[in-house]
Protein backbone atom coordinates (compact mmCIF):
# COMPACT_ATOMS: atom_id res chain seq x y z
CA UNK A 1 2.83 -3.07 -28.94
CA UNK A 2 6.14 -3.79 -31.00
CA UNK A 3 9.52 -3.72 -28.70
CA UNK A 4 11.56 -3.31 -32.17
CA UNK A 5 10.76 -2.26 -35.77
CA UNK A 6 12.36 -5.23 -36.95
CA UNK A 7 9.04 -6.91 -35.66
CA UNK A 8 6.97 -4.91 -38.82
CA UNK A 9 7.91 -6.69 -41.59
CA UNK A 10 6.63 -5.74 -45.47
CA UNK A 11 7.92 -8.21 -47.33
CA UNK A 12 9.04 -11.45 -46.88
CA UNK A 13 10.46 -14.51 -49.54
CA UNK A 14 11.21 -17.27 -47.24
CA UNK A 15 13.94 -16.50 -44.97
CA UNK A 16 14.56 -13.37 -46.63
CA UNK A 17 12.62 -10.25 -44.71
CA UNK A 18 12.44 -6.47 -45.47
CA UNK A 19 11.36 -5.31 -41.96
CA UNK A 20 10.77 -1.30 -40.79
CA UNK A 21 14.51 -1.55 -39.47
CA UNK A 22 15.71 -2.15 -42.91
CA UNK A 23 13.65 0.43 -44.74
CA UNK A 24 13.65 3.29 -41.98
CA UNK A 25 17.67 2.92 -42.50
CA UNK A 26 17.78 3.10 -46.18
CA UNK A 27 14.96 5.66 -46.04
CA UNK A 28 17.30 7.91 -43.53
CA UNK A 29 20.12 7.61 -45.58
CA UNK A 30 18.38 8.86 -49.01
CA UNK A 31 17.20 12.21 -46.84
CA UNK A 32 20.27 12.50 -45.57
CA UNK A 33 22.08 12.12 -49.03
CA UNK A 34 19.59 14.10 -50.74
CA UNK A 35 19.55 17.00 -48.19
CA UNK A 36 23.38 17.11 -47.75
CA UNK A 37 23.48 17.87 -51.57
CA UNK A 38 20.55 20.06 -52.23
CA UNK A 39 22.06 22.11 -49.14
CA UNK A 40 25.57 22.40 -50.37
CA UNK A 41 25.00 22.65 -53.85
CA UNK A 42 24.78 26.97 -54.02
CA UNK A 43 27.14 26.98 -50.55
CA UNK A 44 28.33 31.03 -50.75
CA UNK A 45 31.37 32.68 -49.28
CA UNK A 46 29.67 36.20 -48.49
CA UNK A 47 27.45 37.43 -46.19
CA UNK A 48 24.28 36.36 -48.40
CA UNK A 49 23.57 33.21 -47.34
CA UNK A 50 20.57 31.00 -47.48
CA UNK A 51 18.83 30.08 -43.83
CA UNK A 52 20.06 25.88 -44.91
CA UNK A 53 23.49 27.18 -45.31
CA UNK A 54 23.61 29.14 -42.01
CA UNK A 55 21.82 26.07 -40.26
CA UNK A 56 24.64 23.74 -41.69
CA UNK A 57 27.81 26.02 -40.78
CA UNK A 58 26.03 26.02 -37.36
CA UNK A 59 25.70 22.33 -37.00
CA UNK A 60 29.23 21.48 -38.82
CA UNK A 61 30.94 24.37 -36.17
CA UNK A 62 29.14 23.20 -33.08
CA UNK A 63 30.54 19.31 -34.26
CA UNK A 64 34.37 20.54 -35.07
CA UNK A 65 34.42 22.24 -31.47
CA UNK A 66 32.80 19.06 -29.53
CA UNK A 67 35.97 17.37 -31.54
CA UNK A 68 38.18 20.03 -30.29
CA UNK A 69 37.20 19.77 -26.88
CA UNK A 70 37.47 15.86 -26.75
CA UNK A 71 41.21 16.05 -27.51
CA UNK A 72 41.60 15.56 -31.06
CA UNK A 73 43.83 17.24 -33.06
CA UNK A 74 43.10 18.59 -36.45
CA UNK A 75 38.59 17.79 -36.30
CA UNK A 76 38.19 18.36 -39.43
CA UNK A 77 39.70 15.15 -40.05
CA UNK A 78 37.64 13.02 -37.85
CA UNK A 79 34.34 15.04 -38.57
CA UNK A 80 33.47 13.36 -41.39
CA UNK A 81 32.60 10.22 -39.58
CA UNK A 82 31.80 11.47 -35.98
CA UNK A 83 29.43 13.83 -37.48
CA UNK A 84 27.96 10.96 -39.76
CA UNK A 85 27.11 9.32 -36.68
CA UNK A 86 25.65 11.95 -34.80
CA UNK A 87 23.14 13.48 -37.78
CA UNK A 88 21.88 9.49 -38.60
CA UNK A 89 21.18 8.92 -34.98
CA UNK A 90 19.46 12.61 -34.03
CA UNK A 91 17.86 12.19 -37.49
CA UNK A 92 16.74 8.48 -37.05
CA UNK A 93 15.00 9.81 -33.74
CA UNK A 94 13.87 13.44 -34.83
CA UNK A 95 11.46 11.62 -37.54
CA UNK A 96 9.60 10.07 -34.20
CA UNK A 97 7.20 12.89 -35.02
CA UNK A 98 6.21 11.56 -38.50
CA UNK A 99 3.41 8.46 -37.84
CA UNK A 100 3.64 5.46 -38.74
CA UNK A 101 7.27 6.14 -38.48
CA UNK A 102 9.73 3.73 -35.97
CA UNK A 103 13.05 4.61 -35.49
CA UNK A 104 15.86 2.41 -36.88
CA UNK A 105 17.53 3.17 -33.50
CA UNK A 106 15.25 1.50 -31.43
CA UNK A 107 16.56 -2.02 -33.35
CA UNK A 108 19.04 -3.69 -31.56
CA UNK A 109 20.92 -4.81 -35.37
CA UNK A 110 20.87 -1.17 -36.06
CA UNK A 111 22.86 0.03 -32.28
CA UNK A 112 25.30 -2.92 -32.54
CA UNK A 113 25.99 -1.61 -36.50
CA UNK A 114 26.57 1.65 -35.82
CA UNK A 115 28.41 0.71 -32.59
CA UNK A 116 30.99 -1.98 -34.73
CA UNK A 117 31.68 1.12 -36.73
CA UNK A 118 33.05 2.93 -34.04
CA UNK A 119 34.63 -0.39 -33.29
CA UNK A 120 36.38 -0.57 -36.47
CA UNK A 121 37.10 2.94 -36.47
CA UNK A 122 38.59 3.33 -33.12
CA UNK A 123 42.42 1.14 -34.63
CA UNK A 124 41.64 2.37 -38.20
CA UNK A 125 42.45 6.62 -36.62
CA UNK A 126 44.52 4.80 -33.85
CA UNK A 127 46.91 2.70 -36.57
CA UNK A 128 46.83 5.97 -38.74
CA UNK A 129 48.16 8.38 -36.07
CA UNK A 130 50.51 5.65 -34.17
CA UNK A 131 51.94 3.28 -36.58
CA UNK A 132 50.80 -0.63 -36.17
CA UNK A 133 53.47 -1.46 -33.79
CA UNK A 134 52.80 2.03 -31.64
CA UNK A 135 48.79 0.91 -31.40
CA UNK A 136 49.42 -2.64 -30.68
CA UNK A 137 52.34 -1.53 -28.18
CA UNK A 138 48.93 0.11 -26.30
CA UNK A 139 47.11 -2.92 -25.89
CA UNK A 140 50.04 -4.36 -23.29
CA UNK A 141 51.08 -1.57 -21.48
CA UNK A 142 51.73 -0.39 -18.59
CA UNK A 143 52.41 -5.05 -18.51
CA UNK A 144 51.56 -7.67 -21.09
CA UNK A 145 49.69 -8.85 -18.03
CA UNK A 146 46.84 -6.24 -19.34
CA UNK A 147 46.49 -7.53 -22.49
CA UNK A 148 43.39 -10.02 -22.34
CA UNK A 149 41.94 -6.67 -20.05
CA UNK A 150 42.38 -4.28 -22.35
CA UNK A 151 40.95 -6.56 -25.09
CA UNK A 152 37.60 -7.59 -23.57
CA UNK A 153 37.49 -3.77 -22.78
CA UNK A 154 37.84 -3.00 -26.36
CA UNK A 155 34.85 -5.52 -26.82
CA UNK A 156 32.86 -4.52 -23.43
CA UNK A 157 32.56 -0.55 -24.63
CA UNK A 158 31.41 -1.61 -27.94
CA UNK A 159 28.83 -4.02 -26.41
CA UNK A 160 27.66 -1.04 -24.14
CA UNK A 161 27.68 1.30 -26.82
CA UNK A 162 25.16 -0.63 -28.53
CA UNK A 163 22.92 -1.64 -25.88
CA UNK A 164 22.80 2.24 -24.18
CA UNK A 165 21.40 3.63 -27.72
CA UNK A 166 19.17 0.92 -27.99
CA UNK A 167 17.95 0.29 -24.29
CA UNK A 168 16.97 4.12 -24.20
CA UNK A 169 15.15 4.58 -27.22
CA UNK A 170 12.92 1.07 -26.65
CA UNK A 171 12.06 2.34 -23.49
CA UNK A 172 11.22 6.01 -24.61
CA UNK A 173 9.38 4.42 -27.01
CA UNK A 174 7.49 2.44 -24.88
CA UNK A 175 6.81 5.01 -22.25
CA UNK A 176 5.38 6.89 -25.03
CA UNK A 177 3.21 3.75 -26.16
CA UNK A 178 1.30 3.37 -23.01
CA UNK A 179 0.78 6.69 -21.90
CA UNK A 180 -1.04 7.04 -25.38
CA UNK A 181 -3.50 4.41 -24.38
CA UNK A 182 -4.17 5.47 -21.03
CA UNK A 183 -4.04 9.30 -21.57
CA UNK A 184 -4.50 9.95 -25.03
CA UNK A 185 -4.61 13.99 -25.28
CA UNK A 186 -2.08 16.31 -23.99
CA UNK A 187 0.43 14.30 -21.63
CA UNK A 188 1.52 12.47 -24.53
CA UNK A 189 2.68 15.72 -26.31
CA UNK A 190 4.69 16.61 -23.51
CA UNK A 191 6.24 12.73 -23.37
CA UNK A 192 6.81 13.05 -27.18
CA UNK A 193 8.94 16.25 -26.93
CA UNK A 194 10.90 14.75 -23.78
CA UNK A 195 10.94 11.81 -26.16
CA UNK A 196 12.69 13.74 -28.90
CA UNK A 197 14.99 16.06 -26.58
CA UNK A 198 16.39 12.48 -25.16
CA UNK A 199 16.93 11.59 -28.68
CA UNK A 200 18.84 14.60 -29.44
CA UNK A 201 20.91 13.72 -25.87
CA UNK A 202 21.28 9.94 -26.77
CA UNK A 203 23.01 11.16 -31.09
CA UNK A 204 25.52 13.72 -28.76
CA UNK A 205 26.06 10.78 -26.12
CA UNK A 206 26.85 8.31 -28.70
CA UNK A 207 29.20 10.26 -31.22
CA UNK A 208 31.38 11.98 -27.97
CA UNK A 209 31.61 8.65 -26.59
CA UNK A 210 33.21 7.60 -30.49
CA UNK A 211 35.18 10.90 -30.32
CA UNK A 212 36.74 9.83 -26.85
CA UNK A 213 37.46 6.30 -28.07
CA UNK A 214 39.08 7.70 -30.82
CA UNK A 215 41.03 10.51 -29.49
CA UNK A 216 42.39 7.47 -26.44
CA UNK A 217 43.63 5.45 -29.47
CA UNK A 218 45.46 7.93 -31.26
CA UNK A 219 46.75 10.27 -27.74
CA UNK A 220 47.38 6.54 -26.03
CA UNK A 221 51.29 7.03 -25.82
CA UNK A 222 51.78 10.63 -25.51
CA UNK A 223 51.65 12.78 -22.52
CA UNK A 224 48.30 13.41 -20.71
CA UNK A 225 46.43 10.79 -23.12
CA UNK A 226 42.77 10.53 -22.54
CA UNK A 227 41.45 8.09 -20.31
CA UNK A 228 37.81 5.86 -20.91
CA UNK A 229 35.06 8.65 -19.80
CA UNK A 230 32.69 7.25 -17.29
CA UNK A 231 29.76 5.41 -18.22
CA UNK A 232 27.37 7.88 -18.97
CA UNK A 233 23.09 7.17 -18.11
């Protein structure tokens, strides 16, 4: 039993390896590429409108309002990457159905990727909406005593960000491994659909989280700014 896809590797040239991690990802991203543009290629402004379209305004809606709710102002600007992150990761775990399939997600390279993003993003939204000198200016406040704190919690949430994604979809995976060898008919159905509805749980987890580290970055110096959520399970 494999604890990571990066264990399955296809092709190797001395140190240079193309594991399932690497070719799950790139694989992901082509369907998602693909299907984004097959789907919004006829997208119609009256009331006849294919089922993909309907399914996509109901998906894009349901992400602006999660934005909404977080704190941010103006979603549509911030959808475009929240929502990336939240259709590769319930996509990367929705495919768990397909065999012979592993989830990119269940690679620790792949959690600590997607969690530098938000990483990166977090000062890129938070030095757009602020200024440089207002985002720095929230790295020593309410003292300059906070600054090394503030700092290694910048680094600890991004650490934790990865390691949650990952930790729960190993061990979902694994769950799912050994009940298949010791009960190999119906219980493993039911695991496989919990497996999938914690999937869908984990994609929401991880882009609100982003969202929230966002919207503190950018609301940091006003009025009522939004504090680090609580560690969610």
């Amino acid at each position: 039993m494999r604890l990571s896809p990066d264990e399955l590797i296809f092709w190797q040239h001395g140190f240079v390896k193309l594991n399932a991690t690497i070719v799950f990802t790139w694989a992901l991203m082509l369907i998602l590429v693909i299907g984004s543009k097959l789907i919004t290629r006829n997208l119609s402004m009256d009331l006849q409108r294919t089922r993909w379209q309907n399914l996509l305004e109901i998906i894009v809606s349901a992400i602006l309002t999660q934005i909404d709710e977080v704190g941010l102002p103006n979603p549509k600007k911030y959808i475009g990457f929240i929502g990336t992150l939240f259709l590769f990761v319930a996509t990367a775990n929705l495919f768990t159905v397909v065999p012979g399939y592993e989830p990119p997600t269940g690679s620790l390279s792949t959690t600590a990727a997607l969690a530098l993003c938000v990483f990166v993003a977090v000062p890129y939204f938070g030095i757009a909406q602020q200024g440089m000198r207002g985002y720095l200016k929230s790295y020593i406040e309410p003292t300059v005593i906070m600054l090394p704190f503030n700092l290694i919690s910048e680094l600890s949430r991004t650490l934790a960000l990865a390691v949650r994604l990952f930790g729960n979809m190993m061990s979902g995976a694994m769950i799912i491994a050994i009940l298949l060898t010791i009960t190999p008919f119906l219980f493993p159905i039911v695991m496989t659909a919990l497996g999938l509805l914690t999937g869908m749980v984990q994609a929401y987890i991880f882009s609100i989280l982003a969202a929230v580290y966002i919207a503190a970055a950018t609301r940091v110096n006003q009025p009522g700014a939004i504090s680090e959520p609580a560690q969610h399970a």
